[in-house]
Protein backbone atom coordinates (compact mmCIF):
# COMPACT_ATOMS: atom_id res chain seq x y z
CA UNK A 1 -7.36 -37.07 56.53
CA UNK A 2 -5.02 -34.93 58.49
CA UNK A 3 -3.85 -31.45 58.16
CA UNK A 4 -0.34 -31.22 57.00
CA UNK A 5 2.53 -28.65 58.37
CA UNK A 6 5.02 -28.04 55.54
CA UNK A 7 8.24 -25.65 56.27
CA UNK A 8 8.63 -25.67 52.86
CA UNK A 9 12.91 -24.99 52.13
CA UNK A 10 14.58 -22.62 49.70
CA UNK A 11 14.73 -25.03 47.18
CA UNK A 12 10.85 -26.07 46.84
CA UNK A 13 9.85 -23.74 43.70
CA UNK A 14 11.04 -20.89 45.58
CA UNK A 15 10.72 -17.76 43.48
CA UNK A 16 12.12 -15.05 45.72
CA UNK A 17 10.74 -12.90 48.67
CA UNK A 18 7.04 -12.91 46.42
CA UNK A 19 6.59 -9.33 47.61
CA UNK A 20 8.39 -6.31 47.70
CA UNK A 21 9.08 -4.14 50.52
CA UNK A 22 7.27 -1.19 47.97
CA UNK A 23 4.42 -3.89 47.04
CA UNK A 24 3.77 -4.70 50.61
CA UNK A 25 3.70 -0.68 51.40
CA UNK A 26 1.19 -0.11 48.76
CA UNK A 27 -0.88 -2.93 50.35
CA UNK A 28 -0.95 -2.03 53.86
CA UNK A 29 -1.59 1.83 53.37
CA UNK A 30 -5.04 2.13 52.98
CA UNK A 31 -5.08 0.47 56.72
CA UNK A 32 -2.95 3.53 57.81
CA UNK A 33 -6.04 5.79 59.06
CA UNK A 34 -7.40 2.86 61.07
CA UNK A 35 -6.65 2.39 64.80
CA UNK A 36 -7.99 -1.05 65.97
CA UNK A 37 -7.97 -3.63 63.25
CA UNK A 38 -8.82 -7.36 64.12
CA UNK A 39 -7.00 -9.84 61.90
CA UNK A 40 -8.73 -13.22 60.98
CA UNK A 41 -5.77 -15.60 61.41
CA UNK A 42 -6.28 -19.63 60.62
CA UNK A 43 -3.18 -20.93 60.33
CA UNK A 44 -2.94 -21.78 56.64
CA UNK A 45 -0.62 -19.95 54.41
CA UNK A 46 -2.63 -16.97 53.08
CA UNK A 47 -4.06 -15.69 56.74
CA UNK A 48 -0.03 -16.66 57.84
CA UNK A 49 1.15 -14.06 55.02
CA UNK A 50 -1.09 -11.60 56.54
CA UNK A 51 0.14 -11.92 60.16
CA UNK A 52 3.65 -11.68 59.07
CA UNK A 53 3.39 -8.91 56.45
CA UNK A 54 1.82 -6.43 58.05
CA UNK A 55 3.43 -7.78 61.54
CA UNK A 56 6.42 -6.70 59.96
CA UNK A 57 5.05 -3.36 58.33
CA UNK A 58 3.56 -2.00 60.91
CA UNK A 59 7.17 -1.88 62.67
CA UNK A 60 9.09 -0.27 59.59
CA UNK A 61 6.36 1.83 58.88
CA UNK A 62 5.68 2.80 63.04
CA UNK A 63 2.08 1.81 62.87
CA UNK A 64 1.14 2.73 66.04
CA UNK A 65 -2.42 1.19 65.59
CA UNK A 66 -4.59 -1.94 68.10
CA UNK A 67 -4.06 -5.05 66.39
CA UNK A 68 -6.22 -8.56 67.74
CA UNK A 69 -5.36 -11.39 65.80
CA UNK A 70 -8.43 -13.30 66.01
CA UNK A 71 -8.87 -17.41 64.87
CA UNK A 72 -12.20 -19.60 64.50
CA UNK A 73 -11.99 -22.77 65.37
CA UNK A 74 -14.92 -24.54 63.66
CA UNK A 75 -14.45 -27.87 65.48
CA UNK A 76 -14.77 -29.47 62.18
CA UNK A 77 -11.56 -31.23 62.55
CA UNK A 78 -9.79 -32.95 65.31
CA UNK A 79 -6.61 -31.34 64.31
CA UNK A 80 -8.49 -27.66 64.54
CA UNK A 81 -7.67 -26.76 68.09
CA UNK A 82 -4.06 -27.63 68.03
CA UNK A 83 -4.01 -25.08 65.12
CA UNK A 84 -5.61 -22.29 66.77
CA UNK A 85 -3.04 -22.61 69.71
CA UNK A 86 -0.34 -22.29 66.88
CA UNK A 87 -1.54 -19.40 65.58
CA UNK A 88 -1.67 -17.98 69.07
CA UNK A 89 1.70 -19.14 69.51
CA UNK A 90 3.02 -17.20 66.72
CA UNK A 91 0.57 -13.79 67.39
CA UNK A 92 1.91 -13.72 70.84
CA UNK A 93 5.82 -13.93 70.17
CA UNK A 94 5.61 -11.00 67.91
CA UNK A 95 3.82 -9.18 70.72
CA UNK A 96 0.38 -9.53 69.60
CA UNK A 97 -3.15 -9.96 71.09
CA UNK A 98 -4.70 -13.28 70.44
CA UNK A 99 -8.68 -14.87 71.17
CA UNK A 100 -9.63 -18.54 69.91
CA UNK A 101 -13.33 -18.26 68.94
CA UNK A 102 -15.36 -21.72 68.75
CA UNK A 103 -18.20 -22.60 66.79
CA UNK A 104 -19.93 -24.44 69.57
CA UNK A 105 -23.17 -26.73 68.97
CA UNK A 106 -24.16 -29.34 66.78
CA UNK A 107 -22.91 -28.96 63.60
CA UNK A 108 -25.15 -29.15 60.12
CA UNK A 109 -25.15 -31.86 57.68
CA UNK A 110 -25.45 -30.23 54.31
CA UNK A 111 -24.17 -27.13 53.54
CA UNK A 112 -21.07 -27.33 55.72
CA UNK A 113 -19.21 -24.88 54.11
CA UNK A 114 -22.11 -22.08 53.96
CA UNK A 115 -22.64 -22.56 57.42
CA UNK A 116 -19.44 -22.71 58.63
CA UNK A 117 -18.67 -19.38 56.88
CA UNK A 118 -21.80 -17.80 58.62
CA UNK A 119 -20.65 -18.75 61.54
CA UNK A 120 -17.18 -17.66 61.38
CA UNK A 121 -18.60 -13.67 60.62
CA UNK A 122 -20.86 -14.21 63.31
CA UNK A 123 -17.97 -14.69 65.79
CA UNK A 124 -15.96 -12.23 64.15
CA UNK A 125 -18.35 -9.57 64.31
CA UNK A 126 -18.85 -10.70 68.47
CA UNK A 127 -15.03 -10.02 68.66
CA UNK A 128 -14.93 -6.60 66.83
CA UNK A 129 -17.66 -5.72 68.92
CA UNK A 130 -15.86 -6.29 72.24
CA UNK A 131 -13.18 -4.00 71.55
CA UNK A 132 -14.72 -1.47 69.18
CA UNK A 133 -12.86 -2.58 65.85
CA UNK A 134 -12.88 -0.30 63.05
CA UNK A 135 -12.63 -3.13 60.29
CA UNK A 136 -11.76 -6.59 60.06
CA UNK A 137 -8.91 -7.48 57.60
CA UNK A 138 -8.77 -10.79 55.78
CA UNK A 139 -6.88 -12.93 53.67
CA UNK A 140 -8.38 -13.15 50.41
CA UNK A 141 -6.07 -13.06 47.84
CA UNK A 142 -6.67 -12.91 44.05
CA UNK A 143 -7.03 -16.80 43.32
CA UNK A 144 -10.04 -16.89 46.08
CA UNK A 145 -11.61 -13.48 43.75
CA UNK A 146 -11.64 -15.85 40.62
CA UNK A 147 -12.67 -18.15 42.13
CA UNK A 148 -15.64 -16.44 43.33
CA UNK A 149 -16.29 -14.80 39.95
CA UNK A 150 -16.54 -18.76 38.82
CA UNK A 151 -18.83 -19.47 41.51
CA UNK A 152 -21.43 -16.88 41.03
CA UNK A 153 -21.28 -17.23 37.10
CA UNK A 154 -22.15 -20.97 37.51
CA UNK A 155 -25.22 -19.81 39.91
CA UNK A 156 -26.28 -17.10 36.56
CA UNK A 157 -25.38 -14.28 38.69
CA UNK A 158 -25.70 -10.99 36.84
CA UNK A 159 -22.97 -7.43 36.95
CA UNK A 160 -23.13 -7.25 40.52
CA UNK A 161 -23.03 -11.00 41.41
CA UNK A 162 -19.88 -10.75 39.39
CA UNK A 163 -18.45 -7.76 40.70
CA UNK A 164 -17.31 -10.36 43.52
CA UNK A 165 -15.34 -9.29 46.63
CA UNK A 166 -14.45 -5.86 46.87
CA UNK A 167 -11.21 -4.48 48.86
CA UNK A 168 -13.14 -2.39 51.21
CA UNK A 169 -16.29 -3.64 52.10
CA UNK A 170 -18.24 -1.33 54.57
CA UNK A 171 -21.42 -3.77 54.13
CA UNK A 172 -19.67 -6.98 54.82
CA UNK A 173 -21.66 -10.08 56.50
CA UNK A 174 -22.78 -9.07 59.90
CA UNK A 175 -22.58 -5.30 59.04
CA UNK A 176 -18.49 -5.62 59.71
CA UNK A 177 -15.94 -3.54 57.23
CA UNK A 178 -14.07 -6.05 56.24
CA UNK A 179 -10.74 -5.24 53.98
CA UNK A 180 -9.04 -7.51 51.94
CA UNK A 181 -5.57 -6.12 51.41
CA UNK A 182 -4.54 -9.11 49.16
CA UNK A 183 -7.04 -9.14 46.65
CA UNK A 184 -5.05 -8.53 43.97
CA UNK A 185 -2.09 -10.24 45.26
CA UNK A 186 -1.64 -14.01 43.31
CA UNK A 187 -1.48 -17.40 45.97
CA UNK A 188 1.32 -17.95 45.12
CA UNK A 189 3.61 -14.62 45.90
CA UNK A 190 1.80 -14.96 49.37
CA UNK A 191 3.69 -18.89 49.46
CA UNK A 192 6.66 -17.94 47.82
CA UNK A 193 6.86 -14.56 51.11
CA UNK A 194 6.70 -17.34 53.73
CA UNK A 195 8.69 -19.72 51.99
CA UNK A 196 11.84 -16.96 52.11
CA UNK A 197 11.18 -16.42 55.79
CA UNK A 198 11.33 -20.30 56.80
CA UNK A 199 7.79 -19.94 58.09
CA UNK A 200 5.17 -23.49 57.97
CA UNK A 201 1.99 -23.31 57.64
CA UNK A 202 -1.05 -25.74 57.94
CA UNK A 203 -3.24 -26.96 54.83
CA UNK A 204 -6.84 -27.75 55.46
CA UNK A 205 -7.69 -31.10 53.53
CA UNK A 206 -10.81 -29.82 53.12
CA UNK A 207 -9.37 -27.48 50.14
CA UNK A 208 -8.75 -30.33 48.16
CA UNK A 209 -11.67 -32.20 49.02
CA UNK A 210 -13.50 -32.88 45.48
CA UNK A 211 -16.82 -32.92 47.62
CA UNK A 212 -16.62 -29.23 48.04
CA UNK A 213 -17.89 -26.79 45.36
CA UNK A 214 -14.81 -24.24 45.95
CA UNK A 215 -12.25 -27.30 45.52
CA UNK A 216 -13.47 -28.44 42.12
CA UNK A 217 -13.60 -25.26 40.99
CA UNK A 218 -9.89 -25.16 41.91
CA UNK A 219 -9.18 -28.42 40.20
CA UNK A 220 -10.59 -26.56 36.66
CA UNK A 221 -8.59 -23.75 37.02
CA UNK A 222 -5.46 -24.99 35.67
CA UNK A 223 -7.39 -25.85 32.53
CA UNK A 224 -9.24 -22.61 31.82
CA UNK A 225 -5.61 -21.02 32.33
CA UNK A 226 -3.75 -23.07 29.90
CA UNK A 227 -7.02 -21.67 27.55
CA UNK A 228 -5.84 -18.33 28.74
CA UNK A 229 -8.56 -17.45 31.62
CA UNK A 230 -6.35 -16.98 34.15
CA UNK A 231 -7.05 -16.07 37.57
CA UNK A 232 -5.75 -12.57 36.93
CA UNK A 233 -8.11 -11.49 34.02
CA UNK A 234 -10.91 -13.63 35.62
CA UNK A 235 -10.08 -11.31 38.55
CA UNK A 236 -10.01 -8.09 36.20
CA UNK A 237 -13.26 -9.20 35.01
CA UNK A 238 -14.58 -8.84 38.33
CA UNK A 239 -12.95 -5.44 38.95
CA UNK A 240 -14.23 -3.87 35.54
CA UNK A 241 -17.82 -5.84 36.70
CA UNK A 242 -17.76 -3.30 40.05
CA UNK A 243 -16.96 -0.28 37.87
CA UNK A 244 -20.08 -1.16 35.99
CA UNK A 245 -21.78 -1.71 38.85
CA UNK A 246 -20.47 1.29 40.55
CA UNK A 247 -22.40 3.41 37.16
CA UNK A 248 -25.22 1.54 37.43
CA UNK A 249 -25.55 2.67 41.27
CA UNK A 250 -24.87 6.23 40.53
CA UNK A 251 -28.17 6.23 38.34
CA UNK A 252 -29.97 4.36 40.63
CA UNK A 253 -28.84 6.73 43.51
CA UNK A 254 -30.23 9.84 41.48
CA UNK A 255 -33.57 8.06 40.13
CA UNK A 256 -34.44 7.34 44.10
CA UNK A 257 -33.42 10.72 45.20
CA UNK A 258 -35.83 12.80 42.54
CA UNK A 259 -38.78 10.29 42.64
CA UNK A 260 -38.86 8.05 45.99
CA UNK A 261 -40.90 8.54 48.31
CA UNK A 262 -40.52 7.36 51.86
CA UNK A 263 -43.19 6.87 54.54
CA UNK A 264 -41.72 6.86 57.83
CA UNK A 265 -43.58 3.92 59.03
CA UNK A 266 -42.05 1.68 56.77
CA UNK A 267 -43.80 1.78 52.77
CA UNK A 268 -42.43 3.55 49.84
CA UNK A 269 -43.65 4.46 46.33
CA UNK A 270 -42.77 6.27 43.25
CA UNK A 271 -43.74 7.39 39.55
CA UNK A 272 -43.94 3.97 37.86
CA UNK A 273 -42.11 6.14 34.71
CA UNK A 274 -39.47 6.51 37.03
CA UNK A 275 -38.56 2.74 37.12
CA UNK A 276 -39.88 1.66 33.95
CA UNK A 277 -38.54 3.52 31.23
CA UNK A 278 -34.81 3.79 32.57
CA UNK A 279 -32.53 0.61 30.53
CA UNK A 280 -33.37 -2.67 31.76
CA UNK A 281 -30.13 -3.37 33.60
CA UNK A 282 -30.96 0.12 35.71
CA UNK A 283 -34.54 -1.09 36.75
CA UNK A 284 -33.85 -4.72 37.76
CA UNK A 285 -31.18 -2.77 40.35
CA UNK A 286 -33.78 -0.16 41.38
CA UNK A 287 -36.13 -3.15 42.09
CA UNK A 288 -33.54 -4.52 44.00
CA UNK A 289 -32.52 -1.22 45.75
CA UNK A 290 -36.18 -1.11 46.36
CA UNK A 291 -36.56 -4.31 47.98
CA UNK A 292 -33.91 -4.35 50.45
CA UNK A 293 -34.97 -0.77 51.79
CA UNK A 294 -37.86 -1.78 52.63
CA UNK A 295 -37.37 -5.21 53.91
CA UNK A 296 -33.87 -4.76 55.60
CA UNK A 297 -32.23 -7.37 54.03
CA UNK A 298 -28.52 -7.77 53.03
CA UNK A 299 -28.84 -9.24 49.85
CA UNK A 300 -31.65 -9.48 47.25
CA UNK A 301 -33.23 -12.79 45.83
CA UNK A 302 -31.91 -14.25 42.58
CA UNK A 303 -31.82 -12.40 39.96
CA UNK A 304 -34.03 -14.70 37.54
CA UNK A 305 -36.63 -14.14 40.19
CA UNK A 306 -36.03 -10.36 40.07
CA UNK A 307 -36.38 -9.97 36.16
CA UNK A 308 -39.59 -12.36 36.23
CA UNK A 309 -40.89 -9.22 38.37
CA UNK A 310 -40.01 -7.16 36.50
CA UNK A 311 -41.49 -8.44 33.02
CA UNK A 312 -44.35 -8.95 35.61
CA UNK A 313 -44.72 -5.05 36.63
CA UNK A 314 -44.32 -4.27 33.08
CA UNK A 315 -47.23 -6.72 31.37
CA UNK A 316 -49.74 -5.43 34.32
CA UNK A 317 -51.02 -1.62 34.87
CA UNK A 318 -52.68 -3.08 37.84
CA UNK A 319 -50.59 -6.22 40.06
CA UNK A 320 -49.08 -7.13 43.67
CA UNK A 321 -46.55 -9.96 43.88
CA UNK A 322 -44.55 -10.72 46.69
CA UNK A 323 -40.30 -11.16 46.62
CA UNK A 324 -37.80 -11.70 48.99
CA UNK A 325 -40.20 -10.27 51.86
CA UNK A 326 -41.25 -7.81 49.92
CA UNK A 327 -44.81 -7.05 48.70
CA UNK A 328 -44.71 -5.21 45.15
CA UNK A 329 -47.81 -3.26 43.64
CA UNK A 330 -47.99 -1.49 40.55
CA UNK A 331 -51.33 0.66 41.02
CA UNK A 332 -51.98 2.05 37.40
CA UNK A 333 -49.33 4.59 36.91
CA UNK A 334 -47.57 4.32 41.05
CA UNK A 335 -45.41 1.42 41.93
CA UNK A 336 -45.29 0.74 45.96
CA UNK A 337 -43.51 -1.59 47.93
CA UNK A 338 -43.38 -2.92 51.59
CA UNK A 339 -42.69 -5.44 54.31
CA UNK A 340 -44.34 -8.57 54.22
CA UNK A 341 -46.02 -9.83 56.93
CA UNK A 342 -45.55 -13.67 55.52
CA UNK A 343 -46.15 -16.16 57.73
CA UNK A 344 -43.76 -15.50 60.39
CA UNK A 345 -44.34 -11.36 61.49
CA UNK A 346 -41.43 -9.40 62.54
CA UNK A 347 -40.46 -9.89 66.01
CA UNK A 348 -42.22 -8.37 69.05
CA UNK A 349 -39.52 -7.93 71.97
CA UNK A 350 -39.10 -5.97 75.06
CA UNK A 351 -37.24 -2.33 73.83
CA UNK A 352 -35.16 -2.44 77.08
CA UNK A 353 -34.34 -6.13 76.54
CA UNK A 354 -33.50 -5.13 72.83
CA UNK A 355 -31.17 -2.96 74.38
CA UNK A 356 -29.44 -4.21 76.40
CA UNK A 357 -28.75 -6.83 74.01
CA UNK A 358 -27.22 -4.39 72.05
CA UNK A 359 -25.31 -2.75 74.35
CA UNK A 360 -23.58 -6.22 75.38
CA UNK A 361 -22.79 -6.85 72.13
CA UNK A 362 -21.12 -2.86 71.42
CA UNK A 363 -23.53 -2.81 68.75
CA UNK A 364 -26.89 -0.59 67.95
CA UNK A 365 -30.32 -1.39 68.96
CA UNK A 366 -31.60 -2.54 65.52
CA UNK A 367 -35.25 -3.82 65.25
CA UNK A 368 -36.53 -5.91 62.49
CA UNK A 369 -33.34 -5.22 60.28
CA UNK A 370 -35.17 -1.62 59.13
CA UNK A 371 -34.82 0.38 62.21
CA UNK A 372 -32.17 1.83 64.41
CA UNK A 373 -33.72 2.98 67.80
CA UNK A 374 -32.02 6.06 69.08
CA UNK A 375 -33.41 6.43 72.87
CA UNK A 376 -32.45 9.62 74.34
CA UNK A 377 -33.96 8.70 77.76
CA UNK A 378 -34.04 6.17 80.18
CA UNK A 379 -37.87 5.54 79.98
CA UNK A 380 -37.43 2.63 77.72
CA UNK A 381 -35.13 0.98 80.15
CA UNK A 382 -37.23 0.98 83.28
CA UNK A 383 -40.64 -0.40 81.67
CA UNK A 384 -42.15 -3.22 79.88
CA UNK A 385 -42.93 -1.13 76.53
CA UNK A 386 -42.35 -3.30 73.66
CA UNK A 387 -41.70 -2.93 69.72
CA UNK A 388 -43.05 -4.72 67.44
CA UNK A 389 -44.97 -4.38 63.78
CA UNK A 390 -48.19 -2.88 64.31
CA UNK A 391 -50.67 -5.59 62.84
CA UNK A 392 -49.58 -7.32 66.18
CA UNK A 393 -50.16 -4.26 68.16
CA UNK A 394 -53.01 -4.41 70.83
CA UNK A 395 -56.39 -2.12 70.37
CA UNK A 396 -58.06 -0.31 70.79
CA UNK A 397 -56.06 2.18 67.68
CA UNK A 398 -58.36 5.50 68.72
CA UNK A 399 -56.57 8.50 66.76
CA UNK A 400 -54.46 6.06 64.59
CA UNK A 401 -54.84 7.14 61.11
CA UNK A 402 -53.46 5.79 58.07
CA UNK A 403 -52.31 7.80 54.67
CA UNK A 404 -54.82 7.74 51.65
CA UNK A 405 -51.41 7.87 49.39
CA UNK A 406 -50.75 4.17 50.30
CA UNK A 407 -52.71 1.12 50.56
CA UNK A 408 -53.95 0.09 53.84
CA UNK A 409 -51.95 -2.98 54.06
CA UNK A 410 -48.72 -1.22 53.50
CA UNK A 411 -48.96 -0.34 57.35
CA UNK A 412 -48.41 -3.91 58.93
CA UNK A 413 -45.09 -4.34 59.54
CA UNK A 414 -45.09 -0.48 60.58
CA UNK A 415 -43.03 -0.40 63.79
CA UNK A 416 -45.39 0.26 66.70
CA UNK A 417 -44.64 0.67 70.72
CA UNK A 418 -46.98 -0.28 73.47
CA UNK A 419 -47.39 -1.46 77.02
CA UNK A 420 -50.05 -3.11 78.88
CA UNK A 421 -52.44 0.23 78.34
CA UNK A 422 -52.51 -0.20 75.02
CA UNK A 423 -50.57 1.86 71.61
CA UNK A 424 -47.67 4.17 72.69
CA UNK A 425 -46.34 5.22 69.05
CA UNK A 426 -46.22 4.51 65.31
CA UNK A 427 -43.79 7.03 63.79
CA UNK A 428 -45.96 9.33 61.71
CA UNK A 429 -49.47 7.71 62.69
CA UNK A 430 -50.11 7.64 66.16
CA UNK A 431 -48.76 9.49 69.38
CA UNK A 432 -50.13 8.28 72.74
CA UNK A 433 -50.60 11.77 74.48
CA UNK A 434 -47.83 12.31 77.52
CA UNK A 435 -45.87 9.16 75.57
CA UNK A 436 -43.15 11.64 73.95
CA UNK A 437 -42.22 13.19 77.38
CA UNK A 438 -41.88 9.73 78.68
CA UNK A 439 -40.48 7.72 75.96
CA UNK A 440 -37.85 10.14 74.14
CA UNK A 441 -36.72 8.42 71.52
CA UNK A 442 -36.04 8.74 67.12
CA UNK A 443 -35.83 5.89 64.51
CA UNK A 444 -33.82 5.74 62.02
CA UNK A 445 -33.65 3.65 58.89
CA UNK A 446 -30.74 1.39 58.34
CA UNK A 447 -31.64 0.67 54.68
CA UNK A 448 -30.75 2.42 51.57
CA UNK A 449 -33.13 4.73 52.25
């Protein structure tokens, strides 16, 4: 099936301009401090509403900010291509920057959609990179945030699986800040804004495809509404779902920062009081808070997994069980938790190769997800040292000595530097004499920690 164009005319259910010059002001001026935004532009008619709107804000406001409009083509459709030269078509007469993107390879079988949105971060993220973007701004409009609050609730998501998408995301897919201007903004007034300005757009079959999750979903809608769960107070369910999650944090936040303790190397641990006798809701999230610090991870396992750990933890005085890479031990009256090594180790690579990688992309040298490496000399650069976790670290270990205040195994994913001679560093464990002088460098986590 083929995409259709539709330059829809006045009389076509038109309701008006859909937006306000006020209502589009109040949208676009939290973007106002930002100076190089890229703008994820497909062609159909909510990404449209964005180019045009805040195209045409920017000039009565006298933005004076970088704007990149930037479309994916997925190569999922013949038609795709011919799109993204629209789009660049329509970027470029109002003056703007435009870059096609193309998800090249061979493309999956199941899971089209998943992948496909992977994908399109992944090449979004490339973009910002190349020009030093301070966010990327998207499309989603408050139809798209019910139906995400549908989709998790069907998958027995909990407050913060339900919280959905948030306006301001500063720990988007990919690490990007991603803004979504529209989110509380209906389909429809973003339709009925194009409509009044004569401008087509494309429609992707694919959003009516009953095949896809997303699309049935759609198809429901209409009869939860005429029950009276609309998109707007599925929506508001969301929003009050992120204010409770947004409490739940703050408790978290002040549990960690009077009990946790951090071990450079990688392993943490704390009073098991400190977890267990806070409300249930508050220690399934420090478990999770817990988990991705020490793992580096973006997003936690499910959370039926999470409260069987729990009811685990709190059954046992004395257990280990692993989750989501993590290993978790309550030891009598101390819970710790660290990487696990699992079957496939974190990666050993070349630091100047890690680099340099980085560098290409305008991104940090991140290893393993946990660490930031800040390299304050060129040492790194001009030899084959290499990081990787220390159980894969050559011996002999002379003068390496590990913590009685955490279990011996805690230490294997430690992040560990050597060369051809043998152990260079382990941040708090070993320090190859001369090594400092000739390998300046400081890690940093990149967790919650």
């Amino acid at each position: 099936m083929n995409s259709v164009a539709r330059n829809v005319p006045e009389t076509e259910s038109h309701r008006g301009m859909g937006l306000t010059s006020d209502e589009i002001d109040s949208i676009f001026r939290p973007q106002f401090p930002l100076c190089r935004l890229v703008l994820g532009v497909s062609g159909g008619p909510d990404s449209l509403a964005l180019l045009y709107l805040f195209h045409e804000w920017t000039k009565r406001v006298g933005w004076t900010g970088d704007i990149l409009v930037a479309t994916i083509d997925h190569g999922l459709r013949p038609e795709s291509a011919a799109e993204a030269q629209q789009v660049g078509e329509r970027a470029r007469a109002m003056g703007l920057r435009h870059v096609v993107r193309t998800w090249e390879g061979e493309k999956p079988s199941s899971n089209i959609q998943a992948q496909a949105r992977a994908a399109r971060y992944r090449l979004f993220a490339q973009e910002m990179a190349s020009i030093g973007a301070d966010a990327l701004v998207l499309a989603h409009h408050l139809d798209d945030q019910a139906e995400t609050f549908l989709d998790r609730l069907t998958r027995g998501s909990g407050v913060y699986g339900l919280g959905a998408m948030i306006g301001d995301d500063s720990g988007g897919p990919e690490g990007l800040r991603i803004m979504r201007p529209f989110l509380e903004v209906p389909k429809s007034a973003l339709m009925d804004a194009l409509r009044a300005r004569g401008i087509p757009w494309v429609c992707d079959p694919s959003n009516y495809d009953p095949a896809y999750k997303r699309a049935r979903l759609r198809q429901i809608m209409g009869g939860l509404a005429e029950e009276g769960l609309t998109s707007q107070r599925l929506a508001d369910t969301a929003r009050r779902m992120r204010r409770a999650r947004e409490g739940l944090d703050y408790c978290c936040r002040s549990i960690l920062n009077a009990h946790l303790v951090c071990h450079p190397a990688g392993p943490v641990r704390l009073p098991w009081n400190s977890i267990g006798d806070p409300p249930e809701e508050i220690r399934l999230r420090l478990l999770a808070h817990l988990i991705l610090g020490v793992t580096g991870q973006q997003a936690p396992g499910r959370l039926a997994k999470l409260e069987g750990l729990l009811f685990t933890l709190e059954a046992h005085e004395r257990v280990k069980q692993t989750l989501s890479g993590a290993v978790v031990q309550r030891q009598d009256d101390t819970l710790y938790l660290w990487k696990e090594v699992g079957r496939t180790p974190p990666a050993v690579c070349r630091v100047a190769d890690l680099v340099a990688a980085a560098q290409a992309n305008g991104r940090p040298a991140i290893w393993d997800g946990r660490y930031h490496l800040g390299l304050e000399g060129a040492g790194f650069l001009n030899s084959d040292v290499v990081i990787g976790p220390l159980v894969r670290a050559p011996g002999p270990r002379d003068g390496l000595t590990l913590p009685s205040d955490f279990p011996v195994a805690a230490f294997a994913c430690a992040p560990a530097f050597w060369d051809s001679e043998g152990l260079l560093y382990v941040p708090d464990l070993f320090q190859m004499r001369g090594s400092e002088a000739a390998y300046p460098l400081s890690l940093k986590r990149t967790g919650l920690f």
